[in-house]
N, C-alpha and C. Protein backbone atom coordinates (compact mmCIF):
# COMPACT_ATOMS: atom_id res chain seq x y z
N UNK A 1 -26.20 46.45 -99.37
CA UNK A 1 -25.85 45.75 -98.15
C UNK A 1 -25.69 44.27 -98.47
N UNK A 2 -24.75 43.72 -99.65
CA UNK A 2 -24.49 42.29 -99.79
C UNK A 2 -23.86 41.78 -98.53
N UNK A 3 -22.79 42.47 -98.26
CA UNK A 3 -21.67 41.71 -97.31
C UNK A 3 -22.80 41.27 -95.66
N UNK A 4 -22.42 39.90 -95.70
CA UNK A 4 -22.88 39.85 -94.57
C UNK A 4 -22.64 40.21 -92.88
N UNK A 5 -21.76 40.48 -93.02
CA UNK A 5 -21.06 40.97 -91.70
C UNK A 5 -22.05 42.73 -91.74
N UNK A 6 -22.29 43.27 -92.93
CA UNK A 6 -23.39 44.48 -93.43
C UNK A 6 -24.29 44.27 -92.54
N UNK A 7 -25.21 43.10 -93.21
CA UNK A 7 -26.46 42.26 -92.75
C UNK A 7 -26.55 42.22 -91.13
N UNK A 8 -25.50 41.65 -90.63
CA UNK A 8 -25.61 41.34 -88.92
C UNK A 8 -25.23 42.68 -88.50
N UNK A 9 -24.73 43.85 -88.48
CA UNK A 9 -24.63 44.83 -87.78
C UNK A 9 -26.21 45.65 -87.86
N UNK A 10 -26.82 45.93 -89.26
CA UNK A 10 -27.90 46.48 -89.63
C UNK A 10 -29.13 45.72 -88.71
N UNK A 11 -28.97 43.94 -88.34
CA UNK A 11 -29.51 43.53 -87.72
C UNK A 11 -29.49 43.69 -86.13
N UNK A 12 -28.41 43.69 -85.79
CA UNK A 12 -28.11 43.55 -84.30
C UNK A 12 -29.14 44.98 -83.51
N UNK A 13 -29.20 45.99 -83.85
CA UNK A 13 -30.10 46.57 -83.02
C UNK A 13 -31.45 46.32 -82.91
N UNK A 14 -32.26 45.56 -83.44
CA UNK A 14 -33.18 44.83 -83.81
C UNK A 14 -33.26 43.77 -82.65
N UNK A 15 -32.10 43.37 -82.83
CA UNK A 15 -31.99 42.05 -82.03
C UNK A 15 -32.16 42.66 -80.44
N UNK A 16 -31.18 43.27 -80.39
CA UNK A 16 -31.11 44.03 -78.72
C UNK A 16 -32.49 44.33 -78.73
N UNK A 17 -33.37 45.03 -79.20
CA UNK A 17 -34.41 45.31 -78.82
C UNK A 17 -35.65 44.33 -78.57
N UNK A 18 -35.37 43.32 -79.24
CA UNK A 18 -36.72 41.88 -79.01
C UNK A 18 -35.64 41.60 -77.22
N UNK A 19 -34.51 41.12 -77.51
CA UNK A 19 -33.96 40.69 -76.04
C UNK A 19 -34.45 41.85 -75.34
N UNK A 20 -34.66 43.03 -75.45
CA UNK A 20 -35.23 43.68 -74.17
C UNK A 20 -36.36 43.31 -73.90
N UNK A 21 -37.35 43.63 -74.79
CA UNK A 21 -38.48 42.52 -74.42
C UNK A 21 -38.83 41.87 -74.07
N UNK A 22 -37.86 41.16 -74.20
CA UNK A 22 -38.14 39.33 -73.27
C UNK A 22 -37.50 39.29 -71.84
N UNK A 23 -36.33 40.66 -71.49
CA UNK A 23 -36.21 40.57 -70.22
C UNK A 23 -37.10 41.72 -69.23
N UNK A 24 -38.20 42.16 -69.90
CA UNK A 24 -38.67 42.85 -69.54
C UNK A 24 -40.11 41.94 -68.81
N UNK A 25 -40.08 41.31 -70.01
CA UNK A 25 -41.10 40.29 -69.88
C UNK A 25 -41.01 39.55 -68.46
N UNK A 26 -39.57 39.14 -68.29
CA UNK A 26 -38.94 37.91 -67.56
C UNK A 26 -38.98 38.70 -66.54
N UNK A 27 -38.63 39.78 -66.23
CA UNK A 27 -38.52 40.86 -65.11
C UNK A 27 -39.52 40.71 -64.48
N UNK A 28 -40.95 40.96 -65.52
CA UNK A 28 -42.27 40.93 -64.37
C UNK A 28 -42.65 40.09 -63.66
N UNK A 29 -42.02 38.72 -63.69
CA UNK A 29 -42.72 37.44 -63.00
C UNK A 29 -42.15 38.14 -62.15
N UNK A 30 -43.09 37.28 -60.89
CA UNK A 30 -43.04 37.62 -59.34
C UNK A 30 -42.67 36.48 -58.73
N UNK A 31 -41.63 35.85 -58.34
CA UNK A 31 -40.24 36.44 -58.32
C UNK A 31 -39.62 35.82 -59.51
N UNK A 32 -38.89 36.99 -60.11
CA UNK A 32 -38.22 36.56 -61.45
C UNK A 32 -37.76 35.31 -61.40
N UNK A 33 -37.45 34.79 -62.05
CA UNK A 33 -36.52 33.50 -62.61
C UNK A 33 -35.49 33.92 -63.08
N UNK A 34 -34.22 33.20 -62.78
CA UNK A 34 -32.61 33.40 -63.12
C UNK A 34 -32.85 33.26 -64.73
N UNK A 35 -32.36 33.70 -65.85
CA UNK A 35 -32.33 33.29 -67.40
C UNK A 35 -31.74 31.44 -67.26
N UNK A 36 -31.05 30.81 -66.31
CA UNK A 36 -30.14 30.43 -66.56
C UNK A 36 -31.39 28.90 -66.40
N UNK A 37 -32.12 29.32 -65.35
CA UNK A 37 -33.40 28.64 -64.67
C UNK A 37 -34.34 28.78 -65.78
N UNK A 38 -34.48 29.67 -66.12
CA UNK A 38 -35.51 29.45 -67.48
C UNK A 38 -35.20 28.75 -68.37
N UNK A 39 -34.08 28.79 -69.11
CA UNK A 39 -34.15 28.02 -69.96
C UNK A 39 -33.85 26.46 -70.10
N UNK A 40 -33.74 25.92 -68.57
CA UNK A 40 -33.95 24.79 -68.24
C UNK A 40 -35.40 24.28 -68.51
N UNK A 41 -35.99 25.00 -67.99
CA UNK A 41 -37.46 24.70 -67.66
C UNK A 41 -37.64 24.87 -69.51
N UNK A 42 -37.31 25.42 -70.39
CA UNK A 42 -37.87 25.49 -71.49
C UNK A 42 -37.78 24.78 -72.37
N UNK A 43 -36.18 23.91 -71.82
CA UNK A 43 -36.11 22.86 -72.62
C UNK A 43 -36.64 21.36 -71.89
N UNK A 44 -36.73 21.00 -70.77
CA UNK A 44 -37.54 20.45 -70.32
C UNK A 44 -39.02 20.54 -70.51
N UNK A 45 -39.54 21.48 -70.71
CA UNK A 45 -40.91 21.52 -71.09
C UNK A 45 -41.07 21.01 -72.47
N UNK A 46 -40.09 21.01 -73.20
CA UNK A 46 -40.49 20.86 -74.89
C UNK A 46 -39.93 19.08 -75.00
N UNK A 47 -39.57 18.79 -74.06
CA UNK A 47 -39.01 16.95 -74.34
C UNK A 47 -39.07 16.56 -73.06
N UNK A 48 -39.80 15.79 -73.41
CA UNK A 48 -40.49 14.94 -72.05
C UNK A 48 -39.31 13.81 -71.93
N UNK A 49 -38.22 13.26 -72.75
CA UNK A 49 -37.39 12.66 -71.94
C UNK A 49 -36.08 13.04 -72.16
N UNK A 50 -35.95 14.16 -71.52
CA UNK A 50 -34.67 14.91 -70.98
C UNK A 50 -34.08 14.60 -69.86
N UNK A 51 -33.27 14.06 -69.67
CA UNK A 51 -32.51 13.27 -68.57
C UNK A 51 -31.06 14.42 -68.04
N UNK A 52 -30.35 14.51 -67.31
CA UNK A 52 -29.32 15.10 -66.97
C UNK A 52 -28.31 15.09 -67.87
N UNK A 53 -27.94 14.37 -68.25
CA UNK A 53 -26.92 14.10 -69.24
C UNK A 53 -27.32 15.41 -70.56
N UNK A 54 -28.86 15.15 -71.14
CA UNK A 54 -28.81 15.25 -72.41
C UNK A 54 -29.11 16.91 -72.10
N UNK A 55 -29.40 17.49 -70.25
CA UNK A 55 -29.98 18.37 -70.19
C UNK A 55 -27.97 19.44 -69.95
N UNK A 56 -27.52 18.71 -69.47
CA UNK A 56 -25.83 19.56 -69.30
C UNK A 56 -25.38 19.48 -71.14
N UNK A 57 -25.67 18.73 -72.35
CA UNK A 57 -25.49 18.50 -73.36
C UNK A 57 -26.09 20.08 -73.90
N UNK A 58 -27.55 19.87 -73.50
CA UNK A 58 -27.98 21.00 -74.48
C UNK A 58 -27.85 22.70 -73.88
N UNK A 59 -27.51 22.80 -72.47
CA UNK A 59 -26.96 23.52 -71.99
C UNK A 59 -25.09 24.50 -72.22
N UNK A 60 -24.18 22.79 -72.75
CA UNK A 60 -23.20 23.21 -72.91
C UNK A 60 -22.48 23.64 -72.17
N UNK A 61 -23.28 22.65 -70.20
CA UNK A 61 -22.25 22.92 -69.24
C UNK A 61 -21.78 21.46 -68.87
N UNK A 62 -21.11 20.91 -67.99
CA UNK A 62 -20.74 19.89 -67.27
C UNK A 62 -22.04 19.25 -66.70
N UNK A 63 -22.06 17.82 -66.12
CA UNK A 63 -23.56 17.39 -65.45
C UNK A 63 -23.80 17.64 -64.30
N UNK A 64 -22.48 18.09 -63.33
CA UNK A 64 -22.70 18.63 -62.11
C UNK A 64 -23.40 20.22 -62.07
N UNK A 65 -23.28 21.10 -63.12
CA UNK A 65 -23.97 22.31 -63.11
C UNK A 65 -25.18 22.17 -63.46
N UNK A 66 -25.58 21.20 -64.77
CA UNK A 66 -26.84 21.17 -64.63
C UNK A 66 -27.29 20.51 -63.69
N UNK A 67 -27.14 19.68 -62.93
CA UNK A 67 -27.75 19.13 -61.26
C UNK A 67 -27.88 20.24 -60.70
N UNK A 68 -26.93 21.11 -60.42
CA UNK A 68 -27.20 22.43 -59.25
C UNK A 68 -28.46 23.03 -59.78
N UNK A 69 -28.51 23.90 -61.10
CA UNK A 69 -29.51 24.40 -61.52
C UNK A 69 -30.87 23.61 -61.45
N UNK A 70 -30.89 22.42 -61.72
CA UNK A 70 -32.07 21.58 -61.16
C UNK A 70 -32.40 21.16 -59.70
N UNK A 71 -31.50 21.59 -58.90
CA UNK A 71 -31.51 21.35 -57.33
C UNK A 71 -32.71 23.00 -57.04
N UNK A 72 -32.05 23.74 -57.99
CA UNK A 72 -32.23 24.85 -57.32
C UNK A 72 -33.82 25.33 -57.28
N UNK A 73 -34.12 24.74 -58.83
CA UNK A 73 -35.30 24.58 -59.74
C UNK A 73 -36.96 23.59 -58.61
N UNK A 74 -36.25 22.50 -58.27
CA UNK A 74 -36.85 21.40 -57.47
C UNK A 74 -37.26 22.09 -56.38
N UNK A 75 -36.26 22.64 -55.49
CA UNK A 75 -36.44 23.56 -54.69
C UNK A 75 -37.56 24.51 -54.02
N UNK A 76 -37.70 24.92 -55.60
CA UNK A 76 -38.46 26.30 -55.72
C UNK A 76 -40.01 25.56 -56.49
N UNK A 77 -40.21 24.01 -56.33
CA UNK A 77 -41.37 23.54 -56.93
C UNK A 77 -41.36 23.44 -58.35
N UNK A 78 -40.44 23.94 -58.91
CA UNK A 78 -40.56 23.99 -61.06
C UNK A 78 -40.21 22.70 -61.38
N UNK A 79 -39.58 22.09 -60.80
CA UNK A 79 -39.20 20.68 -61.36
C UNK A 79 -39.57 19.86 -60.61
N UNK A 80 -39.36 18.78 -61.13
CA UNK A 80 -39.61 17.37 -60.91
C UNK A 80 -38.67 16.42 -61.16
N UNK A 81 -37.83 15.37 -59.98
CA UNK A 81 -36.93 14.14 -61.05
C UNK A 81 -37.85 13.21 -60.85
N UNK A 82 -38.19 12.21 -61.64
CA UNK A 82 -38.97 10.86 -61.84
C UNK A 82 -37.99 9.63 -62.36
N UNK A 83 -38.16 8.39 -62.07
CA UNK A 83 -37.17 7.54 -62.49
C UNK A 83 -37.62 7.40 -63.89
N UNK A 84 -36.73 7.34 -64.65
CA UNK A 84 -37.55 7.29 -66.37
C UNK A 84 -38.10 5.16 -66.13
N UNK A 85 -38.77 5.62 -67.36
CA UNK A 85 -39.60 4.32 -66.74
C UNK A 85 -39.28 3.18 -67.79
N UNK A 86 -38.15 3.23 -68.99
CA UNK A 86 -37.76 2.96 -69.39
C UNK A 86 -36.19 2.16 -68.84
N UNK A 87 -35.33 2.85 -68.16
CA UNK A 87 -34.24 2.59 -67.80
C UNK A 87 -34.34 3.30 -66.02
N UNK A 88 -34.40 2.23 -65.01
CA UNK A 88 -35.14 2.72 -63.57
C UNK A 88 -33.15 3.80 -63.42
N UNK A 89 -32.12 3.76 -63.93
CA UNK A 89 -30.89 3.95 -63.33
C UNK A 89 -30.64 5.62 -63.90
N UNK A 90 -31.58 5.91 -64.72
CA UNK A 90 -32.15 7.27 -65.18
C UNK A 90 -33.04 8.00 -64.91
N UNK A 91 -33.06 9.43 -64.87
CA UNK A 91 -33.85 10.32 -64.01
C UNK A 91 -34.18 11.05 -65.03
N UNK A 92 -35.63 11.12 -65.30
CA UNK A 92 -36.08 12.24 -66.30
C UNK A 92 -36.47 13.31 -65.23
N UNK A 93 -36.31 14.67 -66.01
CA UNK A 93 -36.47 15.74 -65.55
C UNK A 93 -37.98 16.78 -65.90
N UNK A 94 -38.82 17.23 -65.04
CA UNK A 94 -40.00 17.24 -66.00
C UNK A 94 -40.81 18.91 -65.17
N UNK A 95 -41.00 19.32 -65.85
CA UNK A 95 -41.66 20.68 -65.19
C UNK A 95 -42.99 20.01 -64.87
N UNK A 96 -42.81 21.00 -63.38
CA UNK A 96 -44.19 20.98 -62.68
C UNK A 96 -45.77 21.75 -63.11
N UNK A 97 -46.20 21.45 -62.85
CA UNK A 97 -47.68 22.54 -63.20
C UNK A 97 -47.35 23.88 -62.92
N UNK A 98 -46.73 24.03 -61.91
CA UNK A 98 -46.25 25.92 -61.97
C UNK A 98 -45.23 26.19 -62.85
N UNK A 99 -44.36 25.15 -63.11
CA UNK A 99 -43.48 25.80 -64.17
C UNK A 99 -43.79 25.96 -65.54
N UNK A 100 -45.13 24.98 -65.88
CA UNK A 100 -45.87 25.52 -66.97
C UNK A 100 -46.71 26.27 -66.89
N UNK A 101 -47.01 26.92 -65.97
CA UNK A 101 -48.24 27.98 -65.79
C UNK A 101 -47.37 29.05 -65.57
N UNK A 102 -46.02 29.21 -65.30
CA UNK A 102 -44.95 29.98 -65.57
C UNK A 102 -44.56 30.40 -66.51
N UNK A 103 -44.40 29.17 -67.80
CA UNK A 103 -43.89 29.34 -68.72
C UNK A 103 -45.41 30.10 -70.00
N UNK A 104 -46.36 29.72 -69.10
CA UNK A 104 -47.11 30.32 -70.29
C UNK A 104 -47.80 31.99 -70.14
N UNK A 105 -47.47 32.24 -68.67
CA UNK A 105 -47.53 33.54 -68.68
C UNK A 105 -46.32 33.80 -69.01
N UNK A 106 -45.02 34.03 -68.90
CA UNK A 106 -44.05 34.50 -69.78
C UNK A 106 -44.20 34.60 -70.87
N UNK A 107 -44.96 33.68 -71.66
CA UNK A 107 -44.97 33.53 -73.25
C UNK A 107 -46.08 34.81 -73.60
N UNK A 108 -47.09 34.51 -72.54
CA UNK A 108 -48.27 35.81 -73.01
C UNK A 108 -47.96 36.93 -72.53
N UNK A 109 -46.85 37.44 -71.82
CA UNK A 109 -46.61 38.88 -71.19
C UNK A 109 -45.77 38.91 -72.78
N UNK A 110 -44.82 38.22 -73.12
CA UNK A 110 -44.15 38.40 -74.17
C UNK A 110 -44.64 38.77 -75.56
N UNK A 111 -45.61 37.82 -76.07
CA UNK A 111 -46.57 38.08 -76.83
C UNK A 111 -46.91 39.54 -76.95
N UNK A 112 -47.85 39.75 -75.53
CA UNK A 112 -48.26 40.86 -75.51
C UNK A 112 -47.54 42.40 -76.00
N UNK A 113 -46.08 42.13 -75.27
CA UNK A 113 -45.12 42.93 -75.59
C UNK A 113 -44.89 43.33 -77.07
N UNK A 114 -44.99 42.41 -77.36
CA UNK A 114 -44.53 42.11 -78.96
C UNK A 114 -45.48 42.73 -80.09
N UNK A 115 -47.06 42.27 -79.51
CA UNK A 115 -48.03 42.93 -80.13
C UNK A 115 -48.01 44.11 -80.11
N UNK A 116 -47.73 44.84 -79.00
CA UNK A 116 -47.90 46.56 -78.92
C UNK A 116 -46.57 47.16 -79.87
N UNK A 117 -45.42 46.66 -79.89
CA UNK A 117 -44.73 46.95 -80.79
C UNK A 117 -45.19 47.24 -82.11
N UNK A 118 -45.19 45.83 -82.15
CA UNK A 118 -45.42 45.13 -83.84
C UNK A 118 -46.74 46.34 -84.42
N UNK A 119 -47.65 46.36 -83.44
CA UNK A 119 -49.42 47.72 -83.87
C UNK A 119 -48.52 49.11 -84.71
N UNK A 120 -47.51 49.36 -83.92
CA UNK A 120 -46.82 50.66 -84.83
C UNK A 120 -46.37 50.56 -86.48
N UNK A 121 -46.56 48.81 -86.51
CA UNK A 121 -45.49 48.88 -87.87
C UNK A 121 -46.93 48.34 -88.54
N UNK A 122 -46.71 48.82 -90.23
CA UNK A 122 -47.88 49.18 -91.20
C UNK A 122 -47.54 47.26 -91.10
N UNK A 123 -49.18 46.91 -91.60
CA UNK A 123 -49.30 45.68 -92.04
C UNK A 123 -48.60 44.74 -92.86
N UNK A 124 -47.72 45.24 -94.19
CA UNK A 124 -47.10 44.66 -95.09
C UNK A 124 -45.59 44.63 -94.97
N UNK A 125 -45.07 45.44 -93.58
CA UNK A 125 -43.61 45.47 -92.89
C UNK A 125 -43.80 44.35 -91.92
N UNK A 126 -44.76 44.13 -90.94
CA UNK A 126 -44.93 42.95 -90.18
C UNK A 126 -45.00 41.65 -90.83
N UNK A 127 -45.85 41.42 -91.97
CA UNK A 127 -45.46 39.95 -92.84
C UNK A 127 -44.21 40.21 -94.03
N UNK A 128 -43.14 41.42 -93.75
CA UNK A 128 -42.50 40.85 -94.50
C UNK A 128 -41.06 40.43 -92.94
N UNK A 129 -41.41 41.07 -91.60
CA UNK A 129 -40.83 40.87 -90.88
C UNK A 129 -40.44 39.17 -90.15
N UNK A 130 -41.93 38.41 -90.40
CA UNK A 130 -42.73 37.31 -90.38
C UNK A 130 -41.88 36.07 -91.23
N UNK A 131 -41.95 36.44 -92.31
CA UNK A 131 -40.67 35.79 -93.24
C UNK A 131 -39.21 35.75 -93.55
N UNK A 132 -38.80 36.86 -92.72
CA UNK A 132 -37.65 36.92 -92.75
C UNK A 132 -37.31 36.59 -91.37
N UNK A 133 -37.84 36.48 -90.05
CA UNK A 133 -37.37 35.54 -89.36
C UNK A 133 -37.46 34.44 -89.18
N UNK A 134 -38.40 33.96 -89.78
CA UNK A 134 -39.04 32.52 -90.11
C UNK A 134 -37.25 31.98 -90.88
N UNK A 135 -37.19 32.77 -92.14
CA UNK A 135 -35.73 32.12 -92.71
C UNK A 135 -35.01 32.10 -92.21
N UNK A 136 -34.92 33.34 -91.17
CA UNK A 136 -33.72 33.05 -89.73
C UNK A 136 -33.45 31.79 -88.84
N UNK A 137 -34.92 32.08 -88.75
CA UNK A 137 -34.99 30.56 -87.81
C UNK A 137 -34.84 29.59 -88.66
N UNK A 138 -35.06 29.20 -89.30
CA UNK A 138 -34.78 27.71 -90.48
C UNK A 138 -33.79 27.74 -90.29
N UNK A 139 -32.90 28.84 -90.81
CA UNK A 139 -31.71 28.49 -90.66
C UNK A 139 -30.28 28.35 -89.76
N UNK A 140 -30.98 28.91 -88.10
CA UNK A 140 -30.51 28.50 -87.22
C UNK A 140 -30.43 27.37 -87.15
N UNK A 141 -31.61 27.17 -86.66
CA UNK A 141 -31.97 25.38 -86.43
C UNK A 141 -31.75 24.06 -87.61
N UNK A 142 -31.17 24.88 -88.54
CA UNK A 142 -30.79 23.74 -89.63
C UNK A 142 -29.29 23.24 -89.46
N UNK A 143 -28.56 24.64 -88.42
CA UNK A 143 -27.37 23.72 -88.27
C UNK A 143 -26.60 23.47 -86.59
N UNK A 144 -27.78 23.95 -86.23
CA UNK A 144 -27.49 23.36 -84.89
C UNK A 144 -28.73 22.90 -83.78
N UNK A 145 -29.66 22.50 -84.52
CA UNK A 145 -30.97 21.85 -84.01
C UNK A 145 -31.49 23.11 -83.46
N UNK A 146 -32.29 22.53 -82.03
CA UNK A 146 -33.42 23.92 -81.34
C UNK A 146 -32.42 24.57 -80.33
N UNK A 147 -30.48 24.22 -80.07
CA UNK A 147 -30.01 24.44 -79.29
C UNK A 147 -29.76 25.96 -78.78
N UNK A 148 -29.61 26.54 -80.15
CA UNK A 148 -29.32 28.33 -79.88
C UNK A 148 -30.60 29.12 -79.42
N UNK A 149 -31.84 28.58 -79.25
CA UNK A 149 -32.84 28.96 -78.86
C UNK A 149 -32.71 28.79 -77.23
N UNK A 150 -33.35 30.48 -76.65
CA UNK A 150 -33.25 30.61 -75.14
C UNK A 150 -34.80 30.13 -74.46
N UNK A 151 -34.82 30.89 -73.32
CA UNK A 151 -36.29 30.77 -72.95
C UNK A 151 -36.63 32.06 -73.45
């Protein structure tokens, strides 16, 4: 299996199956969150000065869509705008205490998910699973920062 186009098909069912996971995960909050809403909140949670601009940037929509999605977000209590305190003509964007108490039960329903999987596979398939997405990830994020990462 040199050819890589090999590699990504042999991979892709793999893949579908962690994404079920995580919308299974995402499913159980009460009341779900849109994917589109999550991963606002996820990148707002990880940079405390994320402003509109840099938040439609890492989104890869226009600044009027990311406003809606943050209207919608504010709304529903997950966000917060604050004047950045640096430049008063800028609005940082900042998750609320529920959207981190959101985001960290998602992370532990996920977890959890993951663990009951992962218990089926023998010990020395899980750390070699461990390293080989680890190199995945390096090498996502080596050529396009933390952007291809969802919630």
């Amino acid at each position: 299996m040199e050819r890589v186009t090999d590699v990504a098909a042999a991979v892709e069912p793999a893949v579908e199956s962690l994404l079920g996971v995580f919308e299974s995960a995402r499913l159980a909050q009460s009341p779900a969150v849109p994917p589109a809403q999550l991963r606002v909140l996820t990148i707002i949670s990880r940079n405390d000065d994320t402003n509109m601009s840099r938040l439609a940037e890492a989104l890869d929509v226009v600044p009027s869509s990311a406003s809606r999605l943050c209207d919608r977000l504010e709304a529903t209590g997950l966000l917060r705008r604050v004047p950045d305190p640096r430049d008063r003509r800028e609005v940082r964007l900042l998750p609320t205490p529920a959207a981190r108490k959101l985001l960290e039960e998602l992370r532990d329903r996920r977890r959890a998910a993951l663990a009951e999987i992962l218990e089926r596979m023998p010990p020395a398939r899980r750390a070699d699973l461990v390293r080989a997405l680890s190199a995945f990830d390096a090498a996502a994020t080596a050529t396009s920062g933390s952007g291809l990462r969802t919630a």
